[in-house]
C-alpha atoms as a PDB file:
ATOM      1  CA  UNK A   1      -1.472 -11.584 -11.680  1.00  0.00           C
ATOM      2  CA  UNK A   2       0.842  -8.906 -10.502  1.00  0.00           C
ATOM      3  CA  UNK A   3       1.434  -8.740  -6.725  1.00  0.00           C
ATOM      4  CA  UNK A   4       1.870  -5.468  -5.554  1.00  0.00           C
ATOM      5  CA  UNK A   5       3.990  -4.095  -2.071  1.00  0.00           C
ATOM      6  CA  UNK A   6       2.709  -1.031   0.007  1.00  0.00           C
ATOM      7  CA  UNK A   7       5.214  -0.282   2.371  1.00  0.00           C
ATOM      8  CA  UNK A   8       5.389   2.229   4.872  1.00  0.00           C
ATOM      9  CA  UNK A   9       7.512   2.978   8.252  1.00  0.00           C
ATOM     10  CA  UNK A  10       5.523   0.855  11.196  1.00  0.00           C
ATOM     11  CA  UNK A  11       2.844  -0.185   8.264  1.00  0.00           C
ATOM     12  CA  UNK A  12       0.239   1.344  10.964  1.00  0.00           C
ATOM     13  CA  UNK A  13      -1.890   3.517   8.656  1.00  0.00           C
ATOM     14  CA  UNK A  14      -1.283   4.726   5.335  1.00  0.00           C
ATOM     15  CA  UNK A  15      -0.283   1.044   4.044  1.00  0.00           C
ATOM     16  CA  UNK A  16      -2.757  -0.793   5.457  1.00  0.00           C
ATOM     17  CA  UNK A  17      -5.312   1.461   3.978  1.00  0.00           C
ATOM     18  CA  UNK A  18      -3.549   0.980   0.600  1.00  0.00           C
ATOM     19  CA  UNK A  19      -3.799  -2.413   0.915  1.00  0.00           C
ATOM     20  CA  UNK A  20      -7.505  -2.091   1.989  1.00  0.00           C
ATOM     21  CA  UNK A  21      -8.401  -0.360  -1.175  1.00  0.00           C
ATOM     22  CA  UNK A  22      -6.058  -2.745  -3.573  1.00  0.00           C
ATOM     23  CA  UNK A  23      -7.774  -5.477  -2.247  1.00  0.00           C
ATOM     24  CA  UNK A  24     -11.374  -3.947  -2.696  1.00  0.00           C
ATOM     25  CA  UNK A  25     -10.656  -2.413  -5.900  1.00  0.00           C
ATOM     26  CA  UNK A  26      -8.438  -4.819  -7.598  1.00  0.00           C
ATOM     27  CA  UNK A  27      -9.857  -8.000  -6.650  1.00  0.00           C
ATOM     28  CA  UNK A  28      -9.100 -10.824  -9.298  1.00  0.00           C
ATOM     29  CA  UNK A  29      -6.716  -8.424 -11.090  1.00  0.00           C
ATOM     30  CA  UNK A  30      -3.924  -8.217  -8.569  1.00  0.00           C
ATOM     31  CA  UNK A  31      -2.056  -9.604  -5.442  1.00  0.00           C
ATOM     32  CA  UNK A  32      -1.427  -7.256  -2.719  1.00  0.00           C
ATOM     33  CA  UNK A  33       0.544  -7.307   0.989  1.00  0.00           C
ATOM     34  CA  UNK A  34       1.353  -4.363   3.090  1.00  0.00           C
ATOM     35  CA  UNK A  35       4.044  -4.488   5.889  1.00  0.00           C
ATOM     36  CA  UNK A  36       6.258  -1.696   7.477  1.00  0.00           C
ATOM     37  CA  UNK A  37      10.136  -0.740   7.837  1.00  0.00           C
ATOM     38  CA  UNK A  38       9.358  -1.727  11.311  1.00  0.00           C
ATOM     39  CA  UNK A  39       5.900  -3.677  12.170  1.00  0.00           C
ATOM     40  CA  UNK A  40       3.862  -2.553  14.816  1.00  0.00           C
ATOM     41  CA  UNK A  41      -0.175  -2.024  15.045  1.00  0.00           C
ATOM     42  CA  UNK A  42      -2.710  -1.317  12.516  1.00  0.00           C
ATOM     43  CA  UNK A  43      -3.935   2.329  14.378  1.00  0.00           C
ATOM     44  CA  UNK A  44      -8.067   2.270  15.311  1.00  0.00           C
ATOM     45  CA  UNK A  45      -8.071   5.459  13.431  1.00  0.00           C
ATOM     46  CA  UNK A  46      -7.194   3.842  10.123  1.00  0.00           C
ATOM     47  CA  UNK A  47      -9.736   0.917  10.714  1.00  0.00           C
ATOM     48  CA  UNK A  48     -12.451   3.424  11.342  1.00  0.00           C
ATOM     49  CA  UNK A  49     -11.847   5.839   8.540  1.00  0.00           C
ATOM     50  CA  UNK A  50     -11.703   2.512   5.945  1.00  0.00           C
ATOM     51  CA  UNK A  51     -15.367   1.694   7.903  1.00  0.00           C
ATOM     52  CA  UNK A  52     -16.643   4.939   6.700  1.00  0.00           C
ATOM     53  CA  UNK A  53     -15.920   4.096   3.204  1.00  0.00           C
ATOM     54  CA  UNK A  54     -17.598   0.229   3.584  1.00  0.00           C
ATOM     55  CA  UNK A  55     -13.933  -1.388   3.772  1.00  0.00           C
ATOM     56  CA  UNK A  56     -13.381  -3.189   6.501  1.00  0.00           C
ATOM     57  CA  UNK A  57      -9.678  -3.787   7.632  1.00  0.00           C
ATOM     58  CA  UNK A  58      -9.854  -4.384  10.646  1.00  0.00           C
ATOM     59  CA  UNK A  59      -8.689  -8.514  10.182  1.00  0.00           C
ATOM     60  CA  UNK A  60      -5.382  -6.783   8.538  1.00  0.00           C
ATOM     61  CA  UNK A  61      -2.215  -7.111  10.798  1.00  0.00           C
ATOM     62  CA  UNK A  62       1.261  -4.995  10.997  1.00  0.00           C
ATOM     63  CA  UNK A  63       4.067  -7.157   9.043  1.00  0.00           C
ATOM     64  CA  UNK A  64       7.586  -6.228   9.022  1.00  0.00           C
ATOM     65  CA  UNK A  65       9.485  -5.476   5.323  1.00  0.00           C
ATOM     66  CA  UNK A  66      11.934  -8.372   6.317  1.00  0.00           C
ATOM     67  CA  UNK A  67       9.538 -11.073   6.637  1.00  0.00           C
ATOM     68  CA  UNK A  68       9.279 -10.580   2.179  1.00  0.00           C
ATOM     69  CA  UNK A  69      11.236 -11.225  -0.800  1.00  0.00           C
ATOM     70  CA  UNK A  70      11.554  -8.137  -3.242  1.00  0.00           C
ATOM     71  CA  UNK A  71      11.752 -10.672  -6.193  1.00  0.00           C
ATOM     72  CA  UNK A  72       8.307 -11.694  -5.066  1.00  0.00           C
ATOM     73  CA  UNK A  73       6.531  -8.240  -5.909  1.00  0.00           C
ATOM     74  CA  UNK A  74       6.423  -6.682  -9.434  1.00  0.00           C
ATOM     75  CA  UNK A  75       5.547  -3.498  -7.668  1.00  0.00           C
ATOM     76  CA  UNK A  76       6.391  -1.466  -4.864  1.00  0.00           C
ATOM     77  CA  UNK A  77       5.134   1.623  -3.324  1.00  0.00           C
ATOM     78  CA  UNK A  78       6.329   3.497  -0.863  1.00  0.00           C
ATOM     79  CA  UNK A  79       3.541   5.597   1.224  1.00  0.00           C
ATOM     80  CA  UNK A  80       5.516   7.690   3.496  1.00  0.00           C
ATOM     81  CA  UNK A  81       9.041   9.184   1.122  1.00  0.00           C
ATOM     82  CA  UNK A  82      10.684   6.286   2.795  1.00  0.00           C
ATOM     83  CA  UNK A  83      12.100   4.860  -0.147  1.00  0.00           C
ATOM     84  CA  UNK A  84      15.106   6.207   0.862  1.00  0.00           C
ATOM     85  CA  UNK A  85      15.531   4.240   3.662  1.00  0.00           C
ATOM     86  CA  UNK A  86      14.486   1.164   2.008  1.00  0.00           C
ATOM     87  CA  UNK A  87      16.662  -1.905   1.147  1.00  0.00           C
ATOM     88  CA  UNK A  88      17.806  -0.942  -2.724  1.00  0.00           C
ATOM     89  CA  UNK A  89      16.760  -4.199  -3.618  1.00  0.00           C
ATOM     90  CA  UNK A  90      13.286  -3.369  -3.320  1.00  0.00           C
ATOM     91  CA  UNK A  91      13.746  -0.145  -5.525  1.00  0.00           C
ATOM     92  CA  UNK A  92      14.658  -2.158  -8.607  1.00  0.00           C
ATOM     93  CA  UNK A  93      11.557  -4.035  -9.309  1.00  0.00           C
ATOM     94  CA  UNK A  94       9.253  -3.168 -12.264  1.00  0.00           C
ATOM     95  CA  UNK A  95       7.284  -0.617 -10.858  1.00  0.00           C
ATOM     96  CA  UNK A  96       8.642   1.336  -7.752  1.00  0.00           C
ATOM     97  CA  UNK A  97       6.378   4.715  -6.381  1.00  0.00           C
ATOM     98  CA  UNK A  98       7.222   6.661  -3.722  1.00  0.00           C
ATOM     99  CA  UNK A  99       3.886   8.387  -2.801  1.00  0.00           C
ATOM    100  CA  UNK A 100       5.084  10.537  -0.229  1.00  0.00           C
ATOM    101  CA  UNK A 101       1.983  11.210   1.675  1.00  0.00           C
ATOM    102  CA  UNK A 102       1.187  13.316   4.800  1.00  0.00           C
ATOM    103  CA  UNK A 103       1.424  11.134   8.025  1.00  0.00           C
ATOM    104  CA  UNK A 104      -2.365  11.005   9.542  1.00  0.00           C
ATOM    105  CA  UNK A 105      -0.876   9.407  12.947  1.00  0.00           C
ATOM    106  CA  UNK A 106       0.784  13.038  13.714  1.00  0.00           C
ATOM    107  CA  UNK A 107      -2.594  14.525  12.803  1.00  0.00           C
ATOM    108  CA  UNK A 108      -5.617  12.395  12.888  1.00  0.00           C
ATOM    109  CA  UNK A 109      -8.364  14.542  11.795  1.00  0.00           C
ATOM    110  CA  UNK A 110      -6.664  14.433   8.167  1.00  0.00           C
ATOM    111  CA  UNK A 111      -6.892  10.588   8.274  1.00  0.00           C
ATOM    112  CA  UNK A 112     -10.220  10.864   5.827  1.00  0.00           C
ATOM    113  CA  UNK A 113      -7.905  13.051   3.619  1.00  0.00           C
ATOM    114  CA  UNK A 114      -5.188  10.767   3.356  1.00  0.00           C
ATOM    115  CA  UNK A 115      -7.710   8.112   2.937  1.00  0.00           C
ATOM    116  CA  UNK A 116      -9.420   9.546  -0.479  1.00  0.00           C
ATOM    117  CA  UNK A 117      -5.725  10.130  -1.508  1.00  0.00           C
ATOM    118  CA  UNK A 118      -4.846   6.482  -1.318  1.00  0.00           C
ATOM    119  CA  UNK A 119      -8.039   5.546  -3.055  1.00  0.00           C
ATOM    120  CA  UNK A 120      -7.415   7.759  -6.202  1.00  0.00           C
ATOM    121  CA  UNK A 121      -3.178   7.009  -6.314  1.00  0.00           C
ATOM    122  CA  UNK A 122      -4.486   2.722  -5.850  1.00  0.00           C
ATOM    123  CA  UNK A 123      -7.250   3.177  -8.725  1.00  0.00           C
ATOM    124  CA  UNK A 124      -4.355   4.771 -10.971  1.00  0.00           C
ATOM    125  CA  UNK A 125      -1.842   1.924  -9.776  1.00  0.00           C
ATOM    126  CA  UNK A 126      -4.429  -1.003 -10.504  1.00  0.00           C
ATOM    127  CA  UNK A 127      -4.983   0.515 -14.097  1.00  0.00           C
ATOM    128  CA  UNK A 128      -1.377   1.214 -14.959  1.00  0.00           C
ATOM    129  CA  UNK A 129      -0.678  -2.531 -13.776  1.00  0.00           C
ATOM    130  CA  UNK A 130      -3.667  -3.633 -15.800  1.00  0.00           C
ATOM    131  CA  UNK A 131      -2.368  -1.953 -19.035  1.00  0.00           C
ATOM    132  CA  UNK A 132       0.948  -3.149 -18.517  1.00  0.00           C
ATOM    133  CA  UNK A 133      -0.336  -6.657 -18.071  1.00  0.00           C
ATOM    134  CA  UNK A 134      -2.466  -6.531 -21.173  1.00  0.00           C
ATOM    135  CA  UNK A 135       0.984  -4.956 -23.173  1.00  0.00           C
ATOM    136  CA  UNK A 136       2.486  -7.927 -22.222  1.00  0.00           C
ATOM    137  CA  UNK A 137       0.132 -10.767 -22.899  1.00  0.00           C
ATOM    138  CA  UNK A 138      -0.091  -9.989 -26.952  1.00  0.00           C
END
């Protein structure tokens, strides 16, 4: 099973709805953590906006990047452009995205924006990692 990294700057929002959706949508097919550049708290506004959408994160805490091996992930995504500013270790593994998406903390009311974003780019993500899988197994 592939394990997947979201990783964002305080792993707050963006990431932890990321991992929300990987874990709803790709249940049985992969393995996914979040965690942040710096941990801090998973915002109300991102537990709420998952609720709309029946996913319920709200048992999900802030992790920092540190506490996780990059050999332990075959991918890693980057929510927030801050691949740059990420150990280059963790831009060498299999698969590494940098999404780049807007930052709902600045702006809440786009939180249910951001939200359907991260749904469509994880539903893409699980089925490029489920191809690649199947490539591999025959």
């Amino acid at each position: 099973m592939k394990k997947v990294m979201f990783v964002c700057k305080k792993n707050s929002a963006r990431s932890q709805m990321a991992e929300g959706f990987a874990k709803t949508l790709g249940a049985g097919k992969i393995e996914v953590t979040s965690s942040g550049l710096e941990a801090s708290q998973v915002r109300p506004e991102a537990i709420a906006t998952m609720k709309d959408v029946g996913i319920d994160i709200s048992d999900q805490i802030s992790k920092p990047l540190s506490d996780f091996s990059p050999e332990d992930f075959d991918a890693v995504i980057s929510l927030c452009g801050c691949g740059v500013n990420l150990p280059p270790e963790w831009m060498t593994q299999e698969v590494f995205e940098d999404w780049q998406l807007d930052d709902p903390a600045e702006q809440p009311e786009i939180f249910p924006r951001v939200r359907d974003e991260i749904k469509e780019r994880v539903t893409r993500l699980i089925e490029s990692l489920e191809a690649a899988s199947v490539g591999q197994s025959g």
